[in-house]
C-alpha atoms as a PDB file:
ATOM      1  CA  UNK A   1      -4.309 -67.443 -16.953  1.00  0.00           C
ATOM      2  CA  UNK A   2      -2.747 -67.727 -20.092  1.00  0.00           C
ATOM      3  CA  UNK A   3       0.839 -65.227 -20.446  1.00  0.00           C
ATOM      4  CA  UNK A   4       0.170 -62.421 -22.135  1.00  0.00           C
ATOM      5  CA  UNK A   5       2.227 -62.560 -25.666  1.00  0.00           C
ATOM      6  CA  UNK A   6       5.466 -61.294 -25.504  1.00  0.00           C
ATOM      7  CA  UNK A   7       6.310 -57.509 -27.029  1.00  0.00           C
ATOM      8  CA  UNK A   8       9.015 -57.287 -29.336  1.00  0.00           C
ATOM      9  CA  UNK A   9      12.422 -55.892 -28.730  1.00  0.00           C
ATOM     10  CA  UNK A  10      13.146 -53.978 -31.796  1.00  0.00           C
ATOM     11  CA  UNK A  11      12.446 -50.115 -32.088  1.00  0.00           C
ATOM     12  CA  UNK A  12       9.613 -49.427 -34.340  1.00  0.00           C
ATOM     13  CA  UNK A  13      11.432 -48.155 -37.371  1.00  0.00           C
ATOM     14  CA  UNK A  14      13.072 -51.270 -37.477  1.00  0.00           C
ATOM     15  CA  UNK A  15       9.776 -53.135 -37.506  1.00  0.00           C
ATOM     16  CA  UNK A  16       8.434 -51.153 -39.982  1.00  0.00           C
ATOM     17  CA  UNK A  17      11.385 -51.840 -42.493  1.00  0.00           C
ATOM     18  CA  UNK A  18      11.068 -55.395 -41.412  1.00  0.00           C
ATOM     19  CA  UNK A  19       7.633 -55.639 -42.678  1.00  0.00           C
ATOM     20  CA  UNK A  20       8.672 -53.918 -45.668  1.00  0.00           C
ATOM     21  CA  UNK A  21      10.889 -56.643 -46.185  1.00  0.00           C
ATOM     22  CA  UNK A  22       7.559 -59.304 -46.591  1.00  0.00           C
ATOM     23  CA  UNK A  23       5.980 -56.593 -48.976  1.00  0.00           C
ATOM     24  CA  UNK A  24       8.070 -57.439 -51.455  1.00  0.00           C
ATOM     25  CA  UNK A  25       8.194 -61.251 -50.922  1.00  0.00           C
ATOM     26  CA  UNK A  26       6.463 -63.798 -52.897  1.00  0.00           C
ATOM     27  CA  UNK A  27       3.368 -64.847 -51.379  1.00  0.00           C
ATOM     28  CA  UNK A  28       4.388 -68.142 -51.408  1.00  0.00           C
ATOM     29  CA  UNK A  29       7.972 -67.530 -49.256  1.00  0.00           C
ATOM     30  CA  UNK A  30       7.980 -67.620 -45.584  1.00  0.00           C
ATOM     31  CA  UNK A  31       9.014 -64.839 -43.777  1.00  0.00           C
ATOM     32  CA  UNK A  32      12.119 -65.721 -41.613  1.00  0.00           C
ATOM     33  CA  UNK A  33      12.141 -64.605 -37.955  1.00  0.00           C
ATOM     34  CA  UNK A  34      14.126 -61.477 -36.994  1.00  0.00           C
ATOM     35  CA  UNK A  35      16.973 -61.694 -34.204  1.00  0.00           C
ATOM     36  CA  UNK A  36      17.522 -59.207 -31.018  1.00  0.00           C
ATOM     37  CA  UNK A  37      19.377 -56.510 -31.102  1.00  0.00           C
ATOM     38  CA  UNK A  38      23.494 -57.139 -30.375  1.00  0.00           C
ATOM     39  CA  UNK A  39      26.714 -55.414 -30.524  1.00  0.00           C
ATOM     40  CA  UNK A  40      29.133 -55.581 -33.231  1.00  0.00           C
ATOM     41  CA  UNK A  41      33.217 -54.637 -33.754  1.00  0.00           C
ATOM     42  CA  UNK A  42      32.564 -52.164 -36.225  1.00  0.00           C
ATOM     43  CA  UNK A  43      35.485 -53.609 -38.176  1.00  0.00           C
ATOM     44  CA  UNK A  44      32.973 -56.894 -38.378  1.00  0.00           C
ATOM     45  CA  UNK A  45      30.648 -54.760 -40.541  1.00  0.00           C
ATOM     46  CA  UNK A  46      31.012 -54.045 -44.152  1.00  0.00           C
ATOM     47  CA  UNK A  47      29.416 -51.707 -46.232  1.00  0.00           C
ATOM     48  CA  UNK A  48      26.885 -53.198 -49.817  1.00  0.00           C
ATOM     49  CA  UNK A  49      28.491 -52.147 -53.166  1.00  0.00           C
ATOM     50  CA  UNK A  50      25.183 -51.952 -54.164  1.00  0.00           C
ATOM     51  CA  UNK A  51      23.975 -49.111 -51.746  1.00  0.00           C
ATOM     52  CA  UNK A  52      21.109 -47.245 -53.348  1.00  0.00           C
ATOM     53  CA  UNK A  53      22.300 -44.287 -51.385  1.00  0.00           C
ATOM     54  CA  UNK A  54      25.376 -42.486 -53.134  1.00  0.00           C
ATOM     55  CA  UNK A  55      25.111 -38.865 -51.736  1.00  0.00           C
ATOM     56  CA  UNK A  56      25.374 -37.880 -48.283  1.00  0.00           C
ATOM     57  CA  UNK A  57      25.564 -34.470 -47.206  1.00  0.00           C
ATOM     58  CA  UNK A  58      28.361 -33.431 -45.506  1.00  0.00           C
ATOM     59  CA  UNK A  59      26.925 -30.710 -43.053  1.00  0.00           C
ATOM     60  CA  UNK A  60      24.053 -33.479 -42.210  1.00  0.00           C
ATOM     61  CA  UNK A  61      26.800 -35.782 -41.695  1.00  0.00           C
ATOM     62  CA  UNK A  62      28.693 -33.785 -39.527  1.00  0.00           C
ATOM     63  CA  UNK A  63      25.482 -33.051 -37.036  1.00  0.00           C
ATOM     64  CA  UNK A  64      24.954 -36.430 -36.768  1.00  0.00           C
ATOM     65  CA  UNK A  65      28.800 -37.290 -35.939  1.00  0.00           C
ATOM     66  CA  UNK A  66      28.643 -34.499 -33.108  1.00  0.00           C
ATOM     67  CA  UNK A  67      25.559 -36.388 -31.937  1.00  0.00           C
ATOM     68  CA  UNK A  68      26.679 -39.577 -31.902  1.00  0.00           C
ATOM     69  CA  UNK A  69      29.809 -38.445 -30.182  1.00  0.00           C
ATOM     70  CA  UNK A  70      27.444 -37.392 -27.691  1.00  0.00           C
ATOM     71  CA  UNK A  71      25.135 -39.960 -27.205  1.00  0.00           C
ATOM     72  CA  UNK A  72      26.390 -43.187 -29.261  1.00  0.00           C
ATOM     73  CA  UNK A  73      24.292 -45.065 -31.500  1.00  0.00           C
ATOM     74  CA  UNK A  74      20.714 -44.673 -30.762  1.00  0.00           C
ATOM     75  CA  UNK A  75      18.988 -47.158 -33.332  1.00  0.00           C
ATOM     76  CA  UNK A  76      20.596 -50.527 -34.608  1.00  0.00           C
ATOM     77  CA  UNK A  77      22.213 -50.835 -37.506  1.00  0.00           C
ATOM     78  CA  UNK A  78      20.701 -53.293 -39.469  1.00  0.00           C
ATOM     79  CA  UNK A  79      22.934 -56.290 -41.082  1.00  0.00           C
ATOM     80  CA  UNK A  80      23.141 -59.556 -42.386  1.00  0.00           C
ATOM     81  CA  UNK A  81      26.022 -62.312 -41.655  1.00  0.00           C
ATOM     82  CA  UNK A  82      28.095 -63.093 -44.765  1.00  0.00           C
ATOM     83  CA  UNK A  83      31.046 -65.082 -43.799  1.00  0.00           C
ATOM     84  CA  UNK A  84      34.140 -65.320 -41.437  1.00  0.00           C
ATOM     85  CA  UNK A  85      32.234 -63.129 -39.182  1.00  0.00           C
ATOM     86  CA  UNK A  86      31.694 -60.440 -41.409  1.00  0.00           C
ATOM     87  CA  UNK A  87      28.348 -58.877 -41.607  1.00  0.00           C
ATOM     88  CA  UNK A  88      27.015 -56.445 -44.585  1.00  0.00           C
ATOM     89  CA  UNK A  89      25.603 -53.259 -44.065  1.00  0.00           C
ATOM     90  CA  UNK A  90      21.494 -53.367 -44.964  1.00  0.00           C
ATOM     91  CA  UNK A  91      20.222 -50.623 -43.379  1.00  0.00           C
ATOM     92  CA  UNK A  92      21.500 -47.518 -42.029  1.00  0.00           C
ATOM     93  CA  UNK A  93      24.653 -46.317 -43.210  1.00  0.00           C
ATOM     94  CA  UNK A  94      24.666 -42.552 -42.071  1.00  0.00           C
ATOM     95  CA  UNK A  95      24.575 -44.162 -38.846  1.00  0.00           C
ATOM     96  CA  UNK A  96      27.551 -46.611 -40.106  1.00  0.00           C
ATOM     97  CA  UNK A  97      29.585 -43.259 -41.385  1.00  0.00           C
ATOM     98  CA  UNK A  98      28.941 -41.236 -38.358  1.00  0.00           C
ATOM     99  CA  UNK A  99      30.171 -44.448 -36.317  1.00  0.00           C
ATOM    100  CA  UNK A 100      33.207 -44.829 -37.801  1.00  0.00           C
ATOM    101  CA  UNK A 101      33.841 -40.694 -38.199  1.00  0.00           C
ATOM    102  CA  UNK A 102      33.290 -40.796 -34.584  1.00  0.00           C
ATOM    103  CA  UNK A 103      35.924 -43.224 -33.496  1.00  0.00           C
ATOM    104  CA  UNK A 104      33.316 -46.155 -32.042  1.00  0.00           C
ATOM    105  CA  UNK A 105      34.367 -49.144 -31.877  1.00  0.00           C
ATOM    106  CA  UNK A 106      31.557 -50.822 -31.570  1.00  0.00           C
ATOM    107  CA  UNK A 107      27.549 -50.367 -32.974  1.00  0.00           C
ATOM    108  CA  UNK A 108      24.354 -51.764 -32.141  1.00  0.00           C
ATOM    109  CA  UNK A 109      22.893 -54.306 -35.006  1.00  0.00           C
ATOM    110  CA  UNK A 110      19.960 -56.062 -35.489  1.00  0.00           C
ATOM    111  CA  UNK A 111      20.962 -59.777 -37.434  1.00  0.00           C
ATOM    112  CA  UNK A 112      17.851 -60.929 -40.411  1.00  0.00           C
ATOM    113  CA  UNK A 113      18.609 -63.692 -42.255  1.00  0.00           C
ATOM    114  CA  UNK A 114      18.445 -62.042 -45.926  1.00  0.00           C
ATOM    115  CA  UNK A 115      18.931 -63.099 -49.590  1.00  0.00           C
ATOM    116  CA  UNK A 116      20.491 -61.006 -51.624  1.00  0.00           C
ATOM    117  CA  UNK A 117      17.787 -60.007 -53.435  1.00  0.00           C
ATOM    118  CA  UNK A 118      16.213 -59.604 -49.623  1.00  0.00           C
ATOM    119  CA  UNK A 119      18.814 -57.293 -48.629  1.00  0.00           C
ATOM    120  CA  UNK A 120      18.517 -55.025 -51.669  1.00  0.00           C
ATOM    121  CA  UNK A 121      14.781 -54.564 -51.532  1.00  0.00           C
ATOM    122  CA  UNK A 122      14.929 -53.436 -47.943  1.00  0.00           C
ATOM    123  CA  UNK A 123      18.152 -51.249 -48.335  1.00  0.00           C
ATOM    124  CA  UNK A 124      15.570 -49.491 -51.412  1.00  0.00           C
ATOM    125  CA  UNK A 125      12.752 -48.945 -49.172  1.00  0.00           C
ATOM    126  CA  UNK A 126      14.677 -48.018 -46.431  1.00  0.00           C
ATOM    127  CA  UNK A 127      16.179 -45.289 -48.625  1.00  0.00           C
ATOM    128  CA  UNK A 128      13.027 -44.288 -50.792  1.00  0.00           C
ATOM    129  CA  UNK A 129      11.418 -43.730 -47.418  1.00  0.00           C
ATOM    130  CA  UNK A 130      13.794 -40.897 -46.491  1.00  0.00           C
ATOM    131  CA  UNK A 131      12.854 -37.416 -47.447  1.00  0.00           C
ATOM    132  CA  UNK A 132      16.196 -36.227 -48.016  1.00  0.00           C
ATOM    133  CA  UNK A 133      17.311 -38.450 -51.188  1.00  0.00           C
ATOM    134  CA  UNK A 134      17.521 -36.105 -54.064  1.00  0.00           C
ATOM    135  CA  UNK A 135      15.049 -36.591 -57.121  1.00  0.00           C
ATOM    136  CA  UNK A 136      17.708 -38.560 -59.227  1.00  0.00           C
ATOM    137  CA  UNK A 137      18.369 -41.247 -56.055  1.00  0.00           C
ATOM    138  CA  UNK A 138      14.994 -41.550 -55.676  1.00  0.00           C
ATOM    139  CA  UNK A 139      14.362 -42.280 -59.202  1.00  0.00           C
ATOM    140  CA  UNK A 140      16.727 -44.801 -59.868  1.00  0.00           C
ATOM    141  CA  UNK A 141      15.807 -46.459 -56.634  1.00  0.00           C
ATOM    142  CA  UNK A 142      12.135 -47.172 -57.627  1.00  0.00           C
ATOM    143  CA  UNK A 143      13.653 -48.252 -61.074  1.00  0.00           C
ATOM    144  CA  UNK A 144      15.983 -50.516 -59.450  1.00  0.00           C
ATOM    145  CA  UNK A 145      13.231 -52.064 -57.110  1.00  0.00           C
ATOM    146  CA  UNK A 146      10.752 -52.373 -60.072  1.00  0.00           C
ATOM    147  CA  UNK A 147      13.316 -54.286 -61.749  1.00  0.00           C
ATOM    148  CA  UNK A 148      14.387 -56.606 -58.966  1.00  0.00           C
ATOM    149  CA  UNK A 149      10.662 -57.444 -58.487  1.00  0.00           C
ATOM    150  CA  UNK A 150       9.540 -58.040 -62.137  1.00  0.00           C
ATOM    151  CA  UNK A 151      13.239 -59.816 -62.768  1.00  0.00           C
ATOM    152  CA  UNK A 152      14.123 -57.084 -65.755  1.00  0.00           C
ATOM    153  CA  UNK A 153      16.920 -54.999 -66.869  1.00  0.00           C
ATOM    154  CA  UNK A 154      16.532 -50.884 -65.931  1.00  0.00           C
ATOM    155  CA  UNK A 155      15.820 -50.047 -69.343  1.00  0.00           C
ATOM    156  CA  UNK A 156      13.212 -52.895 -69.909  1.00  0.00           C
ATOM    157  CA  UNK A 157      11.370 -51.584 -66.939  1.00  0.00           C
ATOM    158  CA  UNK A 158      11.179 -47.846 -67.939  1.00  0.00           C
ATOM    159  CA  UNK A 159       9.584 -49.317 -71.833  1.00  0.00           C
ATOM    160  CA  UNK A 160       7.247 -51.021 -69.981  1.00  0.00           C
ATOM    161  CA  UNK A 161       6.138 -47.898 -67.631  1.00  0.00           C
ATOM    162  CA  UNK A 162       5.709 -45.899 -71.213  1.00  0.00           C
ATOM    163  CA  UNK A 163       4.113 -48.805 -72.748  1.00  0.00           C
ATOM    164  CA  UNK A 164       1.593 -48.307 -69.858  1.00  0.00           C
ATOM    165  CA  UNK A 165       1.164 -44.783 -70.270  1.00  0.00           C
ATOM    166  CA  UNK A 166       0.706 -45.054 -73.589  1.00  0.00           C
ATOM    167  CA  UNK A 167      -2.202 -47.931 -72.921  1.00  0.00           C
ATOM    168  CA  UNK A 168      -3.900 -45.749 -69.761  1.00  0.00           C
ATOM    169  CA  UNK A 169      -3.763 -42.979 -72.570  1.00  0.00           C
ATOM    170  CA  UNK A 170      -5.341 -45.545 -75.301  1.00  0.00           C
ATOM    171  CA  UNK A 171      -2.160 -44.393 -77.203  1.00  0.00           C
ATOM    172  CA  UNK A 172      -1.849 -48.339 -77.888  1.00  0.00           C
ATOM    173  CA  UNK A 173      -4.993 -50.795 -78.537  1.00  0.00           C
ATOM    174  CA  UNK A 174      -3.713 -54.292 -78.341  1.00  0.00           C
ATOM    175  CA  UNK A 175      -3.437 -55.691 -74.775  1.00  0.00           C
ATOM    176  CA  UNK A 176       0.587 -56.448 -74.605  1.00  0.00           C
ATOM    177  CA  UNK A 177       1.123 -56.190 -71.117  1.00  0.00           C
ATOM    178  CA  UNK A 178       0.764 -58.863 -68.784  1.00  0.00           C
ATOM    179  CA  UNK A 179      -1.733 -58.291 -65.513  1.00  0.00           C
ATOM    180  CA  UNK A 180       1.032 -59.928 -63.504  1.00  0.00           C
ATOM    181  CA  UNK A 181       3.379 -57.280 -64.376  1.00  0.00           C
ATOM    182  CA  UNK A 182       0.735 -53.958 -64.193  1.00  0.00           C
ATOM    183  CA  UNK A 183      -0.388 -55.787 -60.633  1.00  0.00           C
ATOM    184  CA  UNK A 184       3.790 -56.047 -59.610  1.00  0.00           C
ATOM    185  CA  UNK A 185       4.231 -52.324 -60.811  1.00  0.00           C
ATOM    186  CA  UNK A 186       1.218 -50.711 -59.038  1.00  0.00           C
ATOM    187  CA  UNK A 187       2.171 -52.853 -55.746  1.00  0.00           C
ATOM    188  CA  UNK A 188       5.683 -51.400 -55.522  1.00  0.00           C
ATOM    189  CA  UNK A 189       3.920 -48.061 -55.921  1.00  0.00           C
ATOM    190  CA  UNK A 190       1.556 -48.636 -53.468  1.00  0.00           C
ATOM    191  CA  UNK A 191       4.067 -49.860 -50.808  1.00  0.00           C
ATOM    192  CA  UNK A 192       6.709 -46.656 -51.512  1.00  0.00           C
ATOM    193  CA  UNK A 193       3.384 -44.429 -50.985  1.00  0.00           C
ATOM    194  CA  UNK A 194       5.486 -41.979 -52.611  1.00  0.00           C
ATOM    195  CA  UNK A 195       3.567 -41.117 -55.649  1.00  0.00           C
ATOM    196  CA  UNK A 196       1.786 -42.894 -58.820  1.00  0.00           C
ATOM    197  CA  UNK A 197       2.977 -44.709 -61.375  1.00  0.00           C
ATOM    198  CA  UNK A 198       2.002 -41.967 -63.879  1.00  0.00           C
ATOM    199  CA  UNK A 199       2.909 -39.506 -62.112  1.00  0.00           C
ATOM    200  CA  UNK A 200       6.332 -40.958 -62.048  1.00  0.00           C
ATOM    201  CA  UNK A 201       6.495 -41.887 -65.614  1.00  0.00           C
ATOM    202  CA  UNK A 202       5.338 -37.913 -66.906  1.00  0.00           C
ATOM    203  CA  UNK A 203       7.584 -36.434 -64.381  1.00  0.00           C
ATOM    204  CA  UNK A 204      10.436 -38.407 -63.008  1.00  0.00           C
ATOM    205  CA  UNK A 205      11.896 -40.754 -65.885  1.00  0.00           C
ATOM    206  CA  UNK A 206      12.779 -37.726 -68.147  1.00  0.00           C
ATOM    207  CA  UNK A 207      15.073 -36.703 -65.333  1.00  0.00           C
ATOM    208  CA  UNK A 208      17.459 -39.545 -66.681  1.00  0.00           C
ATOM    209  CA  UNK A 209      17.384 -37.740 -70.142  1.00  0.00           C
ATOM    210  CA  UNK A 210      19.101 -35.151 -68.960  1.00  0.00           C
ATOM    211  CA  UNK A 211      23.061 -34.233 -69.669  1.00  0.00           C
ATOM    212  CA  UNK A 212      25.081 -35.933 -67.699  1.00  0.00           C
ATOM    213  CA  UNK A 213      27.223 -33.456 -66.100  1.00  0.00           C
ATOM    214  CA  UNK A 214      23.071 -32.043 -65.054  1.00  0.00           C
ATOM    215  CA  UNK A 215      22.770 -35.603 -63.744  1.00  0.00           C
ATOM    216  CA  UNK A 216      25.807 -35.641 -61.672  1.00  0.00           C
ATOM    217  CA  UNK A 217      25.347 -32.318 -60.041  1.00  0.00           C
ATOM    218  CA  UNK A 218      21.734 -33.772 -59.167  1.00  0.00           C
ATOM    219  CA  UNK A 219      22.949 -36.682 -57.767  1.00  0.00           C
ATOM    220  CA  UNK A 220      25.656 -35.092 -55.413  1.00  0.00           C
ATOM    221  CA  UNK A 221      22.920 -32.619 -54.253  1.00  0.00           C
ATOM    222  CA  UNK A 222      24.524 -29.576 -55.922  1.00  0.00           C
ATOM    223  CA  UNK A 223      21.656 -28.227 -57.586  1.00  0.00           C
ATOM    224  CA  UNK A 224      17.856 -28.330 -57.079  1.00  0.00           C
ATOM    225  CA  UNK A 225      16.079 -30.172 -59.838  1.00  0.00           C
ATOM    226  CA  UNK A 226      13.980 -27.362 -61.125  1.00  0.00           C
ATOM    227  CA  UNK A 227      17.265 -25.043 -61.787  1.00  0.00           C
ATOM    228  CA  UNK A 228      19.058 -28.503 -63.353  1.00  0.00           C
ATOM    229  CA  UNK A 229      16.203 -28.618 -66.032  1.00  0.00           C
ATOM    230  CA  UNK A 230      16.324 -24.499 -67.031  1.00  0.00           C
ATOM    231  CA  UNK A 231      19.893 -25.130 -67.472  1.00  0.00           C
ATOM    232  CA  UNK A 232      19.633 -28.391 -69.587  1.00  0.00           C
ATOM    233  CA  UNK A 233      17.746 -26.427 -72.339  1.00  0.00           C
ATOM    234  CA  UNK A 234      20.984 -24.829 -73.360  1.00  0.00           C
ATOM    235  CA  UNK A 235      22.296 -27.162 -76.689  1.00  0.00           C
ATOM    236  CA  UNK A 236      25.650 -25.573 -76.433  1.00  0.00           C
ATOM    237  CA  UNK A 237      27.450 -28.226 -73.857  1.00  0.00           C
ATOM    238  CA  UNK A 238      30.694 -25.902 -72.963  1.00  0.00           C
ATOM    239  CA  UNK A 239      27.754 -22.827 -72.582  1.00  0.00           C
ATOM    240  CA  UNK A 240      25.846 -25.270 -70.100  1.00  0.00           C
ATOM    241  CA  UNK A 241      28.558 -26.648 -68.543  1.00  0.00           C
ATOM    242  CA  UNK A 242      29.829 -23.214 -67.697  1.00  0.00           C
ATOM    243  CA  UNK A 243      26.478 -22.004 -66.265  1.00  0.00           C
ATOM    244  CA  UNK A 244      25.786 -25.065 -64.067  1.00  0.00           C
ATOM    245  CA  UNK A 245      29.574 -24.324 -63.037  1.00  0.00           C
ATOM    246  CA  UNK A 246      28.289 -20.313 -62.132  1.00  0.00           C
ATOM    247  CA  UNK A 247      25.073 -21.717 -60.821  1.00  0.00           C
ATOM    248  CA  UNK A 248      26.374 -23.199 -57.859  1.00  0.00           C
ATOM    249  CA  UNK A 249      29.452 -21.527 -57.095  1.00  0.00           C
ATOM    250  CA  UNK A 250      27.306 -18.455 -56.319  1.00  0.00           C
ATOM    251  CA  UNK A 251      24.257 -20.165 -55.505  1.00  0.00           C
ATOM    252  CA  UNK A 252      22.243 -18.420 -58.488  1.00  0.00           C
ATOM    253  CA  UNK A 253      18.118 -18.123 -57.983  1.00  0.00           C
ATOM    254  CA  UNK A 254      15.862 -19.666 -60.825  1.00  0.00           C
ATOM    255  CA  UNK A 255      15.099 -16.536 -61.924  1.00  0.00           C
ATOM    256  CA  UNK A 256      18.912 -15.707 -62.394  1.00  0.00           C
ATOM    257  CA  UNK A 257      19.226 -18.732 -64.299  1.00  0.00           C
ATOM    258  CA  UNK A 258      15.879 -18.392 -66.527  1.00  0.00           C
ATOM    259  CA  UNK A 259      17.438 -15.036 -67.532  1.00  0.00           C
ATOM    260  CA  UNK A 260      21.086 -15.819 -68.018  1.00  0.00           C
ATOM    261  CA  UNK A 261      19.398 -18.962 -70.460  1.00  0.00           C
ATOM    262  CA  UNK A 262      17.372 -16.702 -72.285  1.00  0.00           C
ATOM    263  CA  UNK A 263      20.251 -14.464 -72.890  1.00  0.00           C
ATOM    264  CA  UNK A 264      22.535 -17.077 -74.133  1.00  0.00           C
ATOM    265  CA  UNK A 265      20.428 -18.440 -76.486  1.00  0.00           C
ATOM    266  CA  UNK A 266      19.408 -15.087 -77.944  1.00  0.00           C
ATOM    267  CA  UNK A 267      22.543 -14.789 -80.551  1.00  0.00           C
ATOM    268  CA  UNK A 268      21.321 -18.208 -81.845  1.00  0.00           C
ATOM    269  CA  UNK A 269      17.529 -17.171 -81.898  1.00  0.00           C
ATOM    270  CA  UNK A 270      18.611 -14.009 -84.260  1.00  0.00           C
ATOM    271  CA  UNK A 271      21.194 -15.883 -86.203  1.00  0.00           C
ATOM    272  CA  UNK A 272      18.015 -18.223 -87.236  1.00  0.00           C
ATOM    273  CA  UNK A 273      15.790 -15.275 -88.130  1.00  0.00           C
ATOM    274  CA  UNK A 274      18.418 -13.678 -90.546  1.00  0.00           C
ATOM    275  CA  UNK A 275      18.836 -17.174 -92.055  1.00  0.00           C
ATOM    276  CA  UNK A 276      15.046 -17.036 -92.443  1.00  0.00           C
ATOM    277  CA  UNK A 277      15.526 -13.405 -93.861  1.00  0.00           C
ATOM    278  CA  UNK A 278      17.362 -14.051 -95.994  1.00  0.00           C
ATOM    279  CA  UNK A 279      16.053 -17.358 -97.449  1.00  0.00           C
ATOM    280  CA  UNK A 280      12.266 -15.861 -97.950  1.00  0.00           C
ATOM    281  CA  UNK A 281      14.183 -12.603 -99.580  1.00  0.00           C
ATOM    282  CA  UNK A 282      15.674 -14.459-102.054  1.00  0.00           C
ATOM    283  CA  UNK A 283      12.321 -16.660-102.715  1.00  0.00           C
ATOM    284  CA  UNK A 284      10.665 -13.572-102.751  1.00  0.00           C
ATOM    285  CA  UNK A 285      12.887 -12.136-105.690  1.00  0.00           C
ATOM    286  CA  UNK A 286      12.333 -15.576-108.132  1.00  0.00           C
ATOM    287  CA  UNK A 287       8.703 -15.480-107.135  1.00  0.00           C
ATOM    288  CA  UNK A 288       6.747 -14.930-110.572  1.00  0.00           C
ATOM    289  CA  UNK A 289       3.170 -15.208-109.426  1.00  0.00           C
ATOM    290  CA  UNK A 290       3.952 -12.636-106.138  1.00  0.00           C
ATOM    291  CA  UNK A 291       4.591  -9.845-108.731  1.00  0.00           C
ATOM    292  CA  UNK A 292       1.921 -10.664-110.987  1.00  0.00           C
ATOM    293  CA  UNK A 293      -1.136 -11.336-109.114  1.00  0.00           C
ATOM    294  CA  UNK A 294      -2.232  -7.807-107.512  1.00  0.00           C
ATOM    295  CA  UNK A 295      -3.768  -9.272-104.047  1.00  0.00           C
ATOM    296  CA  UNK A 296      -0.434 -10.889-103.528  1.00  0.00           C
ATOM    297  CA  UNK A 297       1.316  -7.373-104.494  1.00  0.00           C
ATOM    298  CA  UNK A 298      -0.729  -5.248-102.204  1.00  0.00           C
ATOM    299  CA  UNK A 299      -0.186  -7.767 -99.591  1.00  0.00           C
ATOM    300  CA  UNK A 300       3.484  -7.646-100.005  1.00  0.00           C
ATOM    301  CA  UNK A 301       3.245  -3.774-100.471  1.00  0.00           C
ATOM    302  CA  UNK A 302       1.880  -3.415 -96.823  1.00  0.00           C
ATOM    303  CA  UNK A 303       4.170  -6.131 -95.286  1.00  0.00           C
ATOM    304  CA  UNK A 304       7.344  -4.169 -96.792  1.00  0.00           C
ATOM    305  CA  UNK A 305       5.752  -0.868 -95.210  1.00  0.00           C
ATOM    306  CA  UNK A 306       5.702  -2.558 -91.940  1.00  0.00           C
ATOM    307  CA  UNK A 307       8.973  -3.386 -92.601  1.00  0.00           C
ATOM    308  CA  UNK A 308      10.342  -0.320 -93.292  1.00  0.00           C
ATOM    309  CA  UNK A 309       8.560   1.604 -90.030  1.00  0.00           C
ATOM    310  CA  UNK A 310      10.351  -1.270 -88.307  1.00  0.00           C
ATOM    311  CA  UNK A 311      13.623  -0.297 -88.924  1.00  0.00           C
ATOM    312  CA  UNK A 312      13.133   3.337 -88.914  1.00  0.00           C
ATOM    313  CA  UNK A 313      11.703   3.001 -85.065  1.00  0.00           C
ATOM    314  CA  UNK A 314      14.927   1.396 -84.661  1.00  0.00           C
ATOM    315  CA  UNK A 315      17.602   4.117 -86.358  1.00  0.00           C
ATOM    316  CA  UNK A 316      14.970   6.880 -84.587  1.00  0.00           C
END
């Protein structure tokens, strides 16, 4: 009798971002074998400058410090050797944090041989898997993946998601995109599993219109996005800046902020309609053909009465 095959050693999650890894491969690149789990001097490790991941919340951070303290490392760090026995941080850099927070001087890795391009893709999907990375992370992560697979600058990939939009919509006629690249796009899609690509385009990349002291306070998890974007519709910067400040200092409901908006931009709203007053007053006056023709007088004679029971509601 044949042996039966042998099981691997590495912890499921770690599989799973392993195979993630080949989703993003060429077809024609072979897959390079995995090691086993070992131990590493933490000091050996050293973290990616480009880490998709920028926030981490501190109270989240400090749970899993107590826990580690506790129990130690419970799932490898992943890594990659670079030189002089120095490894870089792929995958799993809470776990990294919490490590070194916690005083341990050494962590369980698992070794893949990775490109850089490799390394990045996984560290991407390993993130945009979470459900904890706020909506900003998430969508310059897919952005960043999109353009690492189709070999394009950030802002060349989001004019070719509108140019899409605009073609599902049959905003635009002429057939200008490549099937390579709308087959590359919907495949990084598909593997996230997060959402569409239009959904993405209508709802996420206007996020990165927004100010950027609204972007920032998204990013470090400060705000939620739905009270960042009733906020952003103040034009005033130093009034917006001052109630994004207010928002989260006293932790202000949507409500609170949908109301504090509307009230702020009410002295603008009325300084507009006098302008407008004031401008169809003086039209009015020069107007030859208003005080002449009698359909336009009576008309005018029954706005002005309006008028007038207008303002004496008010001094009433």
């Amino acid at each position: 009798m044949s042996p039966r095959p042998r099981k691997s050693t590495l912890p499921t999650s770690e599989r799973t971002k392993l195979r993630n890894v080949a989703l993003f491969k060429d077809d024609d690149e072979p897959t390079k074998p995995s090691a086993s789990p070992q131990t590493l001097r933490i000091e050996q490790i050293v973290t990616s400058s480009s880490q998709p991941r920028r926030y981490f919340d501190p109270d989240k951070l400090e749970q899993l410090i107590q826990s580690v303290q506790e129990h130690g490392i419970l799932e490898p760090l992943l890594v990659r050797l670079l030189a002089d026995e120095r490894y870089e941080l792929v995958a799993g850099e809470r776990r990294y944090r919490a490590a070194t927070a916690a005083g341990l001087t050494e962590v369980p890795v698992v070794v893949k041989e990775l490109t850089d391009t490799e390394a990045l893709h996984l560290a991407l999907v390993e993130n945009l898997q979470r459900e904890d990375l706020n909506p900003v992370e998430e969508t310059e992560g897919i952005l960043q993946l999109l353009a690492l697979k189709l070999k394009l600058e950030t802002t060349e990939v989001v004019s070719l998601l509108y140019q899409m939009q605009n073609a599902t919509a049959g905003k635009i006629t002429d057939n200008v995109i490549s099937n390579s690249k709308i087959e590359s796009v919907n495949k990084v899609f598909t593997g996230l599993g997060k959402m569409n690509r239009e959904s993405f385009t209508a709802n996420r990349l206007p996020l990165l219109r927004l100010p950027e002291d609204i972007l920032e306070a998204l990013r470090s998890g400060k705000i939620e996005y739905t009270k960042a974007k009733a906020i952003a519709r103040l034009p005033n910067a130093e009034i917006r800046t001052q109630l994004l400040e207010d928002a989260i200092a006293n932790s202000l409901s949507l409500s609170q902020i949908r109301s504090l908006v509307k009230a702020k931009q009410a002295p603008k709203q009325q300084s507009e309609l006098k302008t407008r007053f004031d401008t169809t007053y003086k039209q009015a006056k020069q107007s030859k053909q208003l005080w002449q023709d009698p359909k336009k007088r009576k008309k005018l004679e029954s706005l002005l009465s309006q008028l007038e029971k207008l303002i004496e509601s008010e001094v009433g």
